[in-house]
Each structure stands twice: as structure tokens, then as C-alpha cells.
C-alpha atoms as a PDB file:
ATOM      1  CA  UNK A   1     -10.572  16.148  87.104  1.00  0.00           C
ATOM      2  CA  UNK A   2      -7.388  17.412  85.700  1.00  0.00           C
ATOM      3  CA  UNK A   3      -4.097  18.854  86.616  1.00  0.00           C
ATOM      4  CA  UNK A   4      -1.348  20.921  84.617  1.00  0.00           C
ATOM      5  CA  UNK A   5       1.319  21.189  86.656  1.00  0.00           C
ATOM      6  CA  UNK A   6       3.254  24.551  85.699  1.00  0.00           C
ATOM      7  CA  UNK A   7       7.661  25.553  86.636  1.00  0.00           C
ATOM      8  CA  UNK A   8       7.138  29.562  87.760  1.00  0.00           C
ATOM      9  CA  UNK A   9       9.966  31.899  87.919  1.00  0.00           C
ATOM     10  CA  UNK A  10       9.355  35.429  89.769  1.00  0.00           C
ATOM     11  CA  UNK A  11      12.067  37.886  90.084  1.00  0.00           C
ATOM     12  CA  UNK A  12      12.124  40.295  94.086  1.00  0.00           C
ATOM     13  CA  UNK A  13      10.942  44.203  93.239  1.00  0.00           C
ATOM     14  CA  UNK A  14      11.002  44.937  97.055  1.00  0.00           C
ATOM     15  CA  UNK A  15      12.569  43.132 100.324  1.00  0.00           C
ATOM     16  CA  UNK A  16      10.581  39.926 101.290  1.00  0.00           C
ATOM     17  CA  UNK A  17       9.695  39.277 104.150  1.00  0.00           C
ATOM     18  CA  UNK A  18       8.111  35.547 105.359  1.00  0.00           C
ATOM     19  CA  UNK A  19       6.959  35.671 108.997  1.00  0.00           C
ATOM     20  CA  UNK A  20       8.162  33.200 111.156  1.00  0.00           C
ATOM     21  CA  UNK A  21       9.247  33.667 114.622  1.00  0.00           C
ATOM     22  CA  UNK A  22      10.434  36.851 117.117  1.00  0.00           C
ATOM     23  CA  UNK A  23      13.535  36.346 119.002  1.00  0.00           C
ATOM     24  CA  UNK A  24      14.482  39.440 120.872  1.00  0.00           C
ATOM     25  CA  UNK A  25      13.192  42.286 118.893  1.00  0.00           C
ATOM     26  CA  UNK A  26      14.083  40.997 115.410  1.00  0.00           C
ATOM     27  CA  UNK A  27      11.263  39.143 113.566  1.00  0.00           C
ATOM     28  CA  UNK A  28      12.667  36.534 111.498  1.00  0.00           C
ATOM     29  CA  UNK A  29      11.599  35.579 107.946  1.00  0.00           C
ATOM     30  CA  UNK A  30      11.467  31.836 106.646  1.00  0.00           C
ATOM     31  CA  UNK A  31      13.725  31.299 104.024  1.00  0.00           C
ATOM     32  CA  UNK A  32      11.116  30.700 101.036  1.00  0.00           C
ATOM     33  CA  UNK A  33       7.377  31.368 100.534  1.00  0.00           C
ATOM     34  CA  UNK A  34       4.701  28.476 101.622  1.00  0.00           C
ATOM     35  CA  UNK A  35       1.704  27.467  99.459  1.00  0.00           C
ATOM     36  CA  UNK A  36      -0.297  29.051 101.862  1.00  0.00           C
ATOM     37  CA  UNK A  37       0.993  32.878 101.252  1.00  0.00           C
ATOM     38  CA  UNK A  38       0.892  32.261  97.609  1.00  0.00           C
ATOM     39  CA  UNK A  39      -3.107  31.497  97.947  1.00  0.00           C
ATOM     40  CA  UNK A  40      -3.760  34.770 100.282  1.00  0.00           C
ATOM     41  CA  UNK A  41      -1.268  36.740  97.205  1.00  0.00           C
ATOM     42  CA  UNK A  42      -3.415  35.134  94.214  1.00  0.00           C
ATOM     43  CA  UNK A  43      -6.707  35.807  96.802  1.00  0.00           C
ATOM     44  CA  UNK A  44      -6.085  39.035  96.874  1.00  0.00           C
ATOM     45  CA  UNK A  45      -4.670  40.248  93.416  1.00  0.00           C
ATOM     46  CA  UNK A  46      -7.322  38.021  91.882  1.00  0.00           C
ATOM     47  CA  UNK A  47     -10.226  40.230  93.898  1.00  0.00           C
ATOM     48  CA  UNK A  48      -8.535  43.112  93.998  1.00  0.00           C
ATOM     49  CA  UNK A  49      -8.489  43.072  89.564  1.00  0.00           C
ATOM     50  CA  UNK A  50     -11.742  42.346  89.583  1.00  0.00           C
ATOM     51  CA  UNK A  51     -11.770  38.653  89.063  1.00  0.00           C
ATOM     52  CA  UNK A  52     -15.319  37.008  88.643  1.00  0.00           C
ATOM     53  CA  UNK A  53     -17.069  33.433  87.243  1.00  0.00           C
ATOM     54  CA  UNK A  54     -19.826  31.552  87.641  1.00  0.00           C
ATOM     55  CA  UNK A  55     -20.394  31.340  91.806  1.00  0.00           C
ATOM     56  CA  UNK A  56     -18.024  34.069  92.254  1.00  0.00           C
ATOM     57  CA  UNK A  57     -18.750  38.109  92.470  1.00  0.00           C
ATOM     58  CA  UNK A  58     -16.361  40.246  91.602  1.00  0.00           C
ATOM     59  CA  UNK A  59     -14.773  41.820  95.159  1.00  0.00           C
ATOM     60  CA  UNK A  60     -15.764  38.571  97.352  1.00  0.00           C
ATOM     61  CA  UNK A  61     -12.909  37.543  98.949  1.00  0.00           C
ATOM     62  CA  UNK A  62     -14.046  35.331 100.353  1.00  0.00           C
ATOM     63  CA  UNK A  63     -15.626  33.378  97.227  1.00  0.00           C
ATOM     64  CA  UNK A  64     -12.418  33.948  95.159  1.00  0.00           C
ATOM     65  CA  UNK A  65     -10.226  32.125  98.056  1.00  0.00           C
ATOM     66  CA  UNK A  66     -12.378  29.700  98.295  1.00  0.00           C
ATOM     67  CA  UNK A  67     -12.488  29.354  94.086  1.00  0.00           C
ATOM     68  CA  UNK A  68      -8.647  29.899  93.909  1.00  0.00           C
ATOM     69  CA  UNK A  69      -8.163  26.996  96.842  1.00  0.00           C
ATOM     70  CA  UNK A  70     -10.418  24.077  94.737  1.00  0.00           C
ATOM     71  CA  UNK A  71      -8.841  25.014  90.930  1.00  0.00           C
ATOM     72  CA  UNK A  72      -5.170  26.207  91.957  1.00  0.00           C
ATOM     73  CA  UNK A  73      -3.048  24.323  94.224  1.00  0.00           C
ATOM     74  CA  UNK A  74       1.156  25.275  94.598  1.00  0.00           C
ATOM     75  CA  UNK A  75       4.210  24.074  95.523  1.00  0.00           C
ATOM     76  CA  UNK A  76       6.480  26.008  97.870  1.00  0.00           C
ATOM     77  CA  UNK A  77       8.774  28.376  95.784  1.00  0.00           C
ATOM     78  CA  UNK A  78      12.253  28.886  96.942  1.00  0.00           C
ATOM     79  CA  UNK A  79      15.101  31.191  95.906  1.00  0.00           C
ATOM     80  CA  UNK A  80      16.385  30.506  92.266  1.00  0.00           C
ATOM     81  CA  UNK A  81      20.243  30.736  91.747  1.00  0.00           C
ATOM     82  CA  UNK A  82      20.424  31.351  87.569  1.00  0.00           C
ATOM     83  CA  UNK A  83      23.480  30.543  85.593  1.00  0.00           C
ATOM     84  CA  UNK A  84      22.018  32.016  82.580  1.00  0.00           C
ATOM     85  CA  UNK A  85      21.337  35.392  84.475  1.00  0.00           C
ATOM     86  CA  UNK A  86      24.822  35.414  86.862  1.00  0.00           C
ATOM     87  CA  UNK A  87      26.756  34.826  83.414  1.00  0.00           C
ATOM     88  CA  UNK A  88      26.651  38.137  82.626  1.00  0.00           C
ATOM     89  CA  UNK A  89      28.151  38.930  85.882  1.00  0.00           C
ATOM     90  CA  UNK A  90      31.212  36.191  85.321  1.00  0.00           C
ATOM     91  CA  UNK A  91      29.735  33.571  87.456  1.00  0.00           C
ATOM     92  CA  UNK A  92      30.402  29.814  86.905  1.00  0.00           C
ATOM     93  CA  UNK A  93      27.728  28.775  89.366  1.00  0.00           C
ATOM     94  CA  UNK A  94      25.048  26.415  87.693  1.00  0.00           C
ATOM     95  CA  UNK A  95      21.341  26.931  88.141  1.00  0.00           C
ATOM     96  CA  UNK A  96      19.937  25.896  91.462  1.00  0.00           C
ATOM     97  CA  UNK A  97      16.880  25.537  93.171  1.00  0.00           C
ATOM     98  CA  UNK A  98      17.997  26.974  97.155  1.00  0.00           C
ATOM     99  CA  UNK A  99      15.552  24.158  98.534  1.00  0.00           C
ATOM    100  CA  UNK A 100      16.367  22.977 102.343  1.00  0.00           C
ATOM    101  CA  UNK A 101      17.570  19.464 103.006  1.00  0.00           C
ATOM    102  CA  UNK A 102      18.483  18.205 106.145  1.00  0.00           C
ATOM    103  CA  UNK A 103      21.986  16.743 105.072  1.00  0.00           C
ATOM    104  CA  UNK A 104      24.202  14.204 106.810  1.00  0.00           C
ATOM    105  CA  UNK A 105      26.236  17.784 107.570  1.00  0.00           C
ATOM    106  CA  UNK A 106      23.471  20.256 108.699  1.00  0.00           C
ATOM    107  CA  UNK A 107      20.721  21.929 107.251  1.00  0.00           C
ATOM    108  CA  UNK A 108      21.889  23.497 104.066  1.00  0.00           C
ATOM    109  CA  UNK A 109      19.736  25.238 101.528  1.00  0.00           C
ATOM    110  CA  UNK A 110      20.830  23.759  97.345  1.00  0.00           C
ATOM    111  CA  UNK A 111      24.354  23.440  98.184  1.00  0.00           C
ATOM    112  CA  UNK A 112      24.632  26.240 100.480  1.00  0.00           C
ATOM    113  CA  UNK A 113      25.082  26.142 104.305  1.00  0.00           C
ATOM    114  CA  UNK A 114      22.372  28.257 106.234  1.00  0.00           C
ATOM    115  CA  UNK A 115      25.582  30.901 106.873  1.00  0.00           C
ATOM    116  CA  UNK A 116      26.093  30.729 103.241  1.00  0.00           C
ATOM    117  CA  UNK A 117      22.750  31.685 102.426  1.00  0.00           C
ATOM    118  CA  UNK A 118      22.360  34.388 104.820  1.00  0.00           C
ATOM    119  CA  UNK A 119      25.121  35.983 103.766  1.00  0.00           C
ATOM    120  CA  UNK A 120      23.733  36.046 100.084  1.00  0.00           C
ATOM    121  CA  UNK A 121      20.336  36.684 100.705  1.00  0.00           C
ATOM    122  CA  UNK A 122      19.128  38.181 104.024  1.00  0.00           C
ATOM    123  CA  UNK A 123      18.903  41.626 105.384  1.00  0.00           C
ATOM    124  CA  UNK A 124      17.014  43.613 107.849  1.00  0.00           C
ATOM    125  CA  UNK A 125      15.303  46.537 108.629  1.00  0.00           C
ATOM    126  CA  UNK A 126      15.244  48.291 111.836  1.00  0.00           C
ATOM    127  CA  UNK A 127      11.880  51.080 112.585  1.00  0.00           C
ATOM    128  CA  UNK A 128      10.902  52.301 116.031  1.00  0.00           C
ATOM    129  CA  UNK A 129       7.767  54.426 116.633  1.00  0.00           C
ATOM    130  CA  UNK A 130       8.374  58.421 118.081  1.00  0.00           C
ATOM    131  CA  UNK A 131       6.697  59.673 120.984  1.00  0.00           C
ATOM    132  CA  UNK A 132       5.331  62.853 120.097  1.00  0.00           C
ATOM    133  CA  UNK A 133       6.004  64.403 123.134  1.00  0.00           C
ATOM    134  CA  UNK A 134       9.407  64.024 123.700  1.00  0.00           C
ATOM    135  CA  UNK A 135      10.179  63.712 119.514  1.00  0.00           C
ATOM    136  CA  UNK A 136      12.570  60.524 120.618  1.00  0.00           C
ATOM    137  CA  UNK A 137      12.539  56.554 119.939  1.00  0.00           C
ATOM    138  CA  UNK A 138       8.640  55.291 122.043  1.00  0.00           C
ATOM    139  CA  UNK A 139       9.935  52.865 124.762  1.00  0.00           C
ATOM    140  CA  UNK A 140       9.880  49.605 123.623  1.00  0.00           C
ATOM    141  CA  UNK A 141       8.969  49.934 120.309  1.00  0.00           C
ATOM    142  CA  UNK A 142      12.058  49.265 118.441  1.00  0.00           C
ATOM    143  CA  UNK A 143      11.628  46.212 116.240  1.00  0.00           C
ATOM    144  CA  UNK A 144      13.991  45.044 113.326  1.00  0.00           C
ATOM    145  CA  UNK A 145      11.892  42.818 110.787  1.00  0.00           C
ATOM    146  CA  UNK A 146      14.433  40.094 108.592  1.00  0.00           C
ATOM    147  CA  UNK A 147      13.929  39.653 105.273  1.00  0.00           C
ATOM    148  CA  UNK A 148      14.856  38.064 101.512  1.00  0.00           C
ATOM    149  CA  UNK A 149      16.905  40.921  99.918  1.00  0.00           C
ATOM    150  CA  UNK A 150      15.790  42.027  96.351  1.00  0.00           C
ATOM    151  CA  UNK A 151      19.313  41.993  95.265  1.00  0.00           C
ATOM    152  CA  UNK A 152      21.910  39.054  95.721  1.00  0.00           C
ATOM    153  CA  UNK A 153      25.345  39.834  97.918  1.00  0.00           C
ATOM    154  CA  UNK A 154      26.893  37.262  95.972  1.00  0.00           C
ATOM    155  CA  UNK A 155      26.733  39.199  92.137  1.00  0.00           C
ATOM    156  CA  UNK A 156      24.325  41.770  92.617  1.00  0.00           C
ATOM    157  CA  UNK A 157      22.055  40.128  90.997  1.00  0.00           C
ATOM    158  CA  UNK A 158      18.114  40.805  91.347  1.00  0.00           C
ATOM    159  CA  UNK A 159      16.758  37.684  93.109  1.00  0.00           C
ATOM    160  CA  UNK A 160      14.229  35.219  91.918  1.00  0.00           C
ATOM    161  CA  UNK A 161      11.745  32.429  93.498  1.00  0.00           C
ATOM    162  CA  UNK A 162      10.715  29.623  91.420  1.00  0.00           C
ATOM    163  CA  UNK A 163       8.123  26.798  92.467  1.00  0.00           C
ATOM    164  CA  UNK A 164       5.182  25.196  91.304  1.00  0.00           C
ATOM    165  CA  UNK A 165       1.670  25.685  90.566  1.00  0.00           C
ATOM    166  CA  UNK A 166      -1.219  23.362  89.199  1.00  0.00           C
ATOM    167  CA  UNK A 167      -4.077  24.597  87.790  1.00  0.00           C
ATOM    168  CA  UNK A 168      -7.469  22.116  87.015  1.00  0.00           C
ATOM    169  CA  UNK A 169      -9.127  21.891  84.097  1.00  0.00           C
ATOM    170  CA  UNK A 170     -11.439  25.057  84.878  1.00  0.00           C
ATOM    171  CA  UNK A 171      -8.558  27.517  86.017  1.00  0.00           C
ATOM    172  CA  UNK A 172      -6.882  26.691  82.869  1.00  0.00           C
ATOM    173  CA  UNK A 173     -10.151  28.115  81.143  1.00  0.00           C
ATOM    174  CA  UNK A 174     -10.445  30.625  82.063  1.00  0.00           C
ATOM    175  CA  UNK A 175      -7.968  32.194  84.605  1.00  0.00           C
ATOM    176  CA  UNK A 176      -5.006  33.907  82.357  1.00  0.00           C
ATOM    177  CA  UNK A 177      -1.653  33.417  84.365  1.00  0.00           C
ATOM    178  CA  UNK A 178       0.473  36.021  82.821  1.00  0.00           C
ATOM    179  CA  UNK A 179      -2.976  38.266  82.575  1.00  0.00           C
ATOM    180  CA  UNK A 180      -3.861  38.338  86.049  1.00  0.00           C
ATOM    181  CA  UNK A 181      -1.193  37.426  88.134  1.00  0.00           C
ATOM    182  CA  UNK A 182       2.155  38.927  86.918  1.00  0.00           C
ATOM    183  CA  UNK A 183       2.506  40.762  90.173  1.00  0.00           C
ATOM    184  CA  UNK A 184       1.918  39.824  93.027  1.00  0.00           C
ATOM    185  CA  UNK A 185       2.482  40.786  96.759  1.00  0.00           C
ATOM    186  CA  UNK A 186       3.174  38.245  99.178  1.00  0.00           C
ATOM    187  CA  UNK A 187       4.409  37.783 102.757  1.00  0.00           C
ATOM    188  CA  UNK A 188       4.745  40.231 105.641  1.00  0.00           C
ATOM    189  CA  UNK A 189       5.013  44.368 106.292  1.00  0.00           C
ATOM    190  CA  UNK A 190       3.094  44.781 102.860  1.00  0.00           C
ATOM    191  CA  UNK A 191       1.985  48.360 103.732  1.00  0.00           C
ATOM    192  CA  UNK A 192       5.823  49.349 103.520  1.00  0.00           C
ATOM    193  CA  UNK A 193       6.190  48.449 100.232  1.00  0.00           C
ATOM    194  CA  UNK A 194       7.534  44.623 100.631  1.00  0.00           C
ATOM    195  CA  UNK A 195       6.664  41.649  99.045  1.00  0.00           C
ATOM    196  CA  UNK A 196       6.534  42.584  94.992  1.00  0.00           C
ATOM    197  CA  UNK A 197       7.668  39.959  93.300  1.00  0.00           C
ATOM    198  CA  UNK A 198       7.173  40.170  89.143  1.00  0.00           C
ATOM    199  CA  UNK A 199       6.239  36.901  86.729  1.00  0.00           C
ATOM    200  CA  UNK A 200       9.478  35.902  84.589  1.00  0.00           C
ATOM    201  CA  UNK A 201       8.568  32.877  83.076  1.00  0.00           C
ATOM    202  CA  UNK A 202       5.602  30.340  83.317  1.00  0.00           C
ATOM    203  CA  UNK A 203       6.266  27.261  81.107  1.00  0.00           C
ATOM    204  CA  UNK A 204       4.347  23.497  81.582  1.00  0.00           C
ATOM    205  CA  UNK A 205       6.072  20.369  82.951  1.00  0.00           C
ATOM    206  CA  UNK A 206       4.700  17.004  82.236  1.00  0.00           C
ATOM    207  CA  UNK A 207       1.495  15.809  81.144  1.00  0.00           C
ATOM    208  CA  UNK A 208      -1.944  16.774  82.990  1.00  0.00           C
ATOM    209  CA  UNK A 209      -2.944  14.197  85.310  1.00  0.00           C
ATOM    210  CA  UNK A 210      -6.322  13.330  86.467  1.00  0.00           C
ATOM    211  CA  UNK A 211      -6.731  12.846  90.377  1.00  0.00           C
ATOM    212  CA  UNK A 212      -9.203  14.964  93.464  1.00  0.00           C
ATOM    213  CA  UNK A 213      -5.562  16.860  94.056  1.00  0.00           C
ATOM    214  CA  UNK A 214      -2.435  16.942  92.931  1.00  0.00           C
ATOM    215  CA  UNK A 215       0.273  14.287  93.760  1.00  0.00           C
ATOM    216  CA  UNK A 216       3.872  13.964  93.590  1.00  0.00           C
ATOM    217  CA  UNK A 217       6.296  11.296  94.474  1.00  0.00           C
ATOM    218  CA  UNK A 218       9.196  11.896  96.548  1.00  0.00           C
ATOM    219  CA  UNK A 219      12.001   9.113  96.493  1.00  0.00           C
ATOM    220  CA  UNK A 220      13.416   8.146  99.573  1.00  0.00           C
ATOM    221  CA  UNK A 221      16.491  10.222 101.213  1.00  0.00           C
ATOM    222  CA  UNK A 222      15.328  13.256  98.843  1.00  0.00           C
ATOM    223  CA  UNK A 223      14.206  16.136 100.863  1.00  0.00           C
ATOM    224  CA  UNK A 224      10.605  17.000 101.344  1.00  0.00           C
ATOM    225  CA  UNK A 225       9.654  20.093  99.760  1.00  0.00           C
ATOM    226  CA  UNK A 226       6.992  21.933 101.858  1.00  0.00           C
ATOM    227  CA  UNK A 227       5.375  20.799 105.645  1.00  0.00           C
ATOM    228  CA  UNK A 228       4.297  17.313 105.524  1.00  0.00           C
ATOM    229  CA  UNK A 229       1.868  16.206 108.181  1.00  0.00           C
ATOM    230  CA  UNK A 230       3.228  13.983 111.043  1.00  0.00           C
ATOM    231  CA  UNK A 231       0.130  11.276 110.363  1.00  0.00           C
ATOM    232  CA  UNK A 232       2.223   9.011 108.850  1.00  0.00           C
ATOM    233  CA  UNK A 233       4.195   5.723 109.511  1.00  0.00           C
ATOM    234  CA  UNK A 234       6.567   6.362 107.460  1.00  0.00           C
ATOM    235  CA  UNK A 235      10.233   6.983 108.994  1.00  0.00           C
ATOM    236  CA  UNK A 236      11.123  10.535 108.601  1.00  0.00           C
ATOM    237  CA  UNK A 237      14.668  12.633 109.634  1.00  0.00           C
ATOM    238  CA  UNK A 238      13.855  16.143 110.015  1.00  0.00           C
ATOM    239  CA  UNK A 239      12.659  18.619 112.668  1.00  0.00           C
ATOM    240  CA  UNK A 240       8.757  19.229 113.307  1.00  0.00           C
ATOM    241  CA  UNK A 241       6.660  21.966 113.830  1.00  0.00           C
ATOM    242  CA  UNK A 242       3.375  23.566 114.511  1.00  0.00           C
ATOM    243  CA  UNK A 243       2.033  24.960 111.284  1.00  0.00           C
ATOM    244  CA  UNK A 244      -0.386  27.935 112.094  1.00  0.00           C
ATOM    245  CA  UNK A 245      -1.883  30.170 109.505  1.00  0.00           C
ATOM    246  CA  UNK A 246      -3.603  33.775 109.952  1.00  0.00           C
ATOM    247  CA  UNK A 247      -7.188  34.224 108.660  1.00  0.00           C
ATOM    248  CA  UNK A 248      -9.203  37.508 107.411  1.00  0.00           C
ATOM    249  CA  UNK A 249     -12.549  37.132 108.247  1.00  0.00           C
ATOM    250  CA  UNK A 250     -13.260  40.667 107.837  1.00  0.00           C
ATOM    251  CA  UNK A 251     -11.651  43.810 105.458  1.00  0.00           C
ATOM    252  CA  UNK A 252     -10.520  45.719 108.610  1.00  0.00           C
ATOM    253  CA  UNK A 253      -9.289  42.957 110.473  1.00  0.00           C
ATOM    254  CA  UNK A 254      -6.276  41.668 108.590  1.00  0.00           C
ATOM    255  CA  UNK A 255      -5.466  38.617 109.939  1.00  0.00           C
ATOM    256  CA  UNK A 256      -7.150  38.696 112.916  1.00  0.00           C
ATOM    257  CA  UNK A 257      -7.997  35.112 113.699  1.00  0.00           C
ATOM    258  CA  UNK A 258      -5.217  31.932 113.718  1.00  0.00           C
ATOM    259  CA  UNK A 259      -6.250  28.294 112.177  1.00  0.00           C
ATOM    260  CA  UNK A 260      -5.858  25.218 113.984  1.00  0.00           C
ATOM    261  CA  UNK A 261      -2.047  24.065 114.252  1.00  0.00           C
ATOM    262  CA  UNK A 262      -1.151  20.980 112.145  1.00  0.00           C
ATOM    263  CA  UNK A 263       1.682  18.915 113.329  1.00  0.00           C
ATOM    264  CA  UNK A 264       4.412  18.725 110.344  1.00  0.00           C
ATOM    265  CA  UNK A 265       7.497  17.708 109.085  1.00  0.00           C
ATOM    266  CA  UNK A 266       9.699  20.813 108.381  1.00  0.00           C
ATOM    267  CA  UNK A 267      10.284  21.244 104.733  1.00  0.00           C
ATOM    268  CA  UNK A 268      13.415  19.436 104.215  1.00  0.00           C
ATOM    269  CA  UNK A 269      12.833  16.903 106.058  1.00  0.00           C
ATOM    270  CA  UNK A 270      13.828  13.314 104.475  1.00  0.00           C
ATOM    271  CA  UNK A 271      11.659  10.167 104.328  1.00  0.00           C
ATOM    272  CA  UNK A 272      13.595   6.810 104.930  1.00  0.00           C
ATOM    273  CA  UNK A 273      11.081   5.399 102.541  1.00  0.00           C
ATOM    274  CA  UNK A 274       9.615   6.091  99.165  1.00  0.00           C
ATOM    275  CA  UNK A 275       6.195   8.010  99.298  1.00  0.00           C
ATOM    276  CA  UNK A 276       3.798   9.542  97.458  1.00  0.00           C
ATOM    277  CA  UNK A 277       2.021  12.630  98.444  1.00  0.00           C
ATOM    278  CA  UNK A 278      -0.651  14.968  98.378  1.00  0.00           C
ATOM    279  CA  UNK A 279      -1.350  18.967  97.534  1.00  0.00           C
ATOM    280  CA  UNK A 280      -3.581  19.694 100.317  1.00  0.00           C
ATOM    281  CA  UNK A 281      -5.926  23.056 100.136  1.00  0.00           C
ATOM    282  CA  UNK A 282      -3.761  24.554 103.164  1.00  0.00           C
ATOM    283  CA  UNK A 283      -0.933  24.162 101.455  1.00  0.00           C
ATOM    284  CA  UNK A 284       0.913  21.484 103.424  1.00  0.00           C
ATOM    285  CA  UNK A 285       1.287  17.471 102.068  1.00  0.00           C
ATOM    286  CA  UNK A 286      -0.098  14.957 102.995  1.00  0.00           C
ATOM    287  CA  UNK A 287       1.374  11.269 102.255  1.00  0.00           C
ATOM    288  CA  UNK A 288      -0.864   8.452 100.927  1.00  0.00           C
END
């Protein structure tokens, strides 16, 4: 089997929001979109269009995940500073790809600090329910849910995410990119709009390469680029964490059951060594 590997760009039509963690009553969004939301996003504009092939009925979810997570496997995609697009606004910033690294100075994000970034590219929104009776805020109800803003602080530009996707020798048949999947919604509070993201640009890199999945080497002291599982012997510097996805089982039950947490390396994380890795289906790396 065969891999193209593919460089996406996608441009923010609505506030993005990544779920992470609560603290207080704010609900915080991770700073760029795991493989894992990108398969439920394809998963569900793929079914929701009508998608359908051999093995596969149109409207299964169920059989299109499960198609989309043996033919397609991604990258993480992280915010996209572009020189070409900030020119027009008088910036002399180059082109960056905002991916974390766990420096000797901090965590930083390209060549930003975390401050740095959050001042460019988060926001928040703050909802409470009403209580009908009394027409004020319900008791403990008020939340405020952090997100990617669709527009930059810095220039006022709209923002992008760029990242990777492979497709095998099968999805390259016969599932059209730019046909299917120019828009997509991804991520969190989805029912209030967030989450649109719009194709830009979908070009090749490299030549396909035949392997199970795909694999990528990652030189040492160069930041890993998604969650890398802690089975390794391999001397890392990073922070770790449980990785725990959400599963629909069923149409009215969004969500509604957790996977099994998977020990990883934070992306950004550095290996002492160099390694070669592995696209698994859940979206996190595993090195060989």
C-alpha cells in the first residue's frame, strides 16, 4: 500500500474552539486541532454529503469512520502565520507554522511565547442559561468557553490552520479533496455556529511511499508534532498526558462514551534521539 502525503491550508469562518480542560468556569481550548477531530470532521461531512463505496452505505457513520480511519490518516494542523497574506497589511513577518516546542526558554508556539500567542489568537465567549421564572442569570450556569479567533489581533487578518493529510492509494481514487471536503466543521460548541474552517490550498509533498501507515522521521532536539505514546525508550523532554477521546455510538448521543486513555508525550515535546514514527488510526504517533 501507498501513501501521498498532502500540505493543507484552511482559513477560520467562525471562532474555534478545541476542548481541553475547565478551570473555574472557563473551558479552555488547545491551541491547534488533533488528528483525531479532523477524522470525526471528515466522518461527518463525508456522511453527511452522502459519501458511499464499495462496503460503505451512504449515511453509515459508522462505516465511513471506519473507511476514512484505514485510507486517510493526518497530521495535527496548527495556526499558519502567512507573509504572502499579512503583506498586504504591511507586515514583514515571514511565513510560519505556530507549532509548540518545548524550548530551552519555555513553551513557545513558532517563535511566539504562549503570551504572545494568546494575545494574537485567543478569545472567549461568555453564555449563562435564564431561569424562566425569575427572567435572571440560572445559578451556576455561567460558563465562558476559550477559543481560536477567526480574525488575527496582530493585522486583522482572517486566520488559517495548515497540517497534513495522507491519503492511500484507494482514497486517492476515488475520494475528491476539494469536492467533498472544502468545509468542514471541527472542534467544540458546533451547534453555535463554531468550528467552520474553509479549504485554501491542497498541494502534494514528496513522493508516495509504500508502508501499513504512514511514517515520518523526526530528528533529534526537533519538536514532536502531535501526542506520541510514552512506550518508548527513547529519552524525551516534554510534559505528558492522558489522551482521551469522545465516541458516538449512537445519533442522539453525541459523544456519549470516552476511549481508553493513552499515556503521551505532549505535542512539542523533544526526543534526545533521532526517531522515526508512526500515523496511528487514533491519531497519536507511535515511534518504531
Amino acid at each position: 500500500m501507498s501513501w501521498q502525503k498532502f500540505r493543507v491550508i484552511y482559513e477560520l469562518h467562525s471562532p474555534l474552539h478545541i476542548g481541553y480542560h475547565k478551570v473555574g468556569n472557563v473551558q479552555r481550548t488547545r491551541y491547534y486541532i488533533p488528528a483525531r477531530n479532523l477524522w470525526g470532521a471528515v466522518t461527518e461531512a463525508l456522511t453527511r454529503r452522502g459519501f458511499s463505496t464499495k462496503g460503505v452505505s451512504s449515511g453509515n457513520y459508522q462505516q465511513v469512520g471506519e473507511w476514512v480511519k484505514t485510507h486517510c490518516a493526518f497530521g495535527y494542523w496548527f495556526v499558519y502565520e502567512n507573509s504572502q497574506k499579512n503583506s498586504q497589511k504591511n507586515s514583514q513577518e515571514n511565513s510560519q507554522l505556530l507549532t509548540p516546542c518545548y524550548c530551552g526558554d519555555g513553551l513557545k508556539y513558532g517563535n511566539l511565547s504562549v503570551t504572545e500567542f494568546e494575545r494574537r489568537y485567543l478569545d472567549s465567549h461568555v453564555t449563562t442559561a435564564l431561569d424562566s421564572k425569575t427572567n435572571s442569570a440560572q445559578h451556576g450556569s455561567l460558563h465562558e468557553v476559550e477559543f481560536i479567533a477567526p480574525y488575527s489581533r496582530q493585522n486583522g487578518a482572517r486566520t488559517q490552520v495548515s497540517g497534513l493529510v495522507f491519503l492511500d492509494d484507494e482514497a486517492k481514487k476515488i475520494l475528491n479533496w476539494e469536492y467533498w471536503l472544502s468545509n468542514l466543521q471541527v472542534g467544540g460548541e458546533r451547534r453555535y455556529g463554531f468550528g467552520t474552517i474553509r479549504l485554501i490550498e491542497m498541494e502534494p509533498e514528496d513522493d508516495p511511499i509504500t508502508c501499513t501507515r504512514p511514517c515520518q522521521s523526526v530528528s533529534k532536539n526537533t519538536s514532536f508534532l502531535a501526542h506520541v505514546s510514552v512506550t518508548t525508550n527513547v529519552q524525551i523532554r516534554g510534559q505528558i498526558e492522558p489522551l482521551v477521546g469522545r465516541v458516538t455510538s449512537q445519533s442522539h448521543a453525541f459523544g456519549s462514551s470516552l476511549t481508553s486513555a493513552i499515556v503521551c508525550w505532549t505535542p512539542g515535546s523533544i526526543p534526545m534521539d533521532d526517531v522515526q514514527v508512526q500515523f496511528e488510526q487514533e491519531g497519536y504517533w507511535v515511534v518504531l
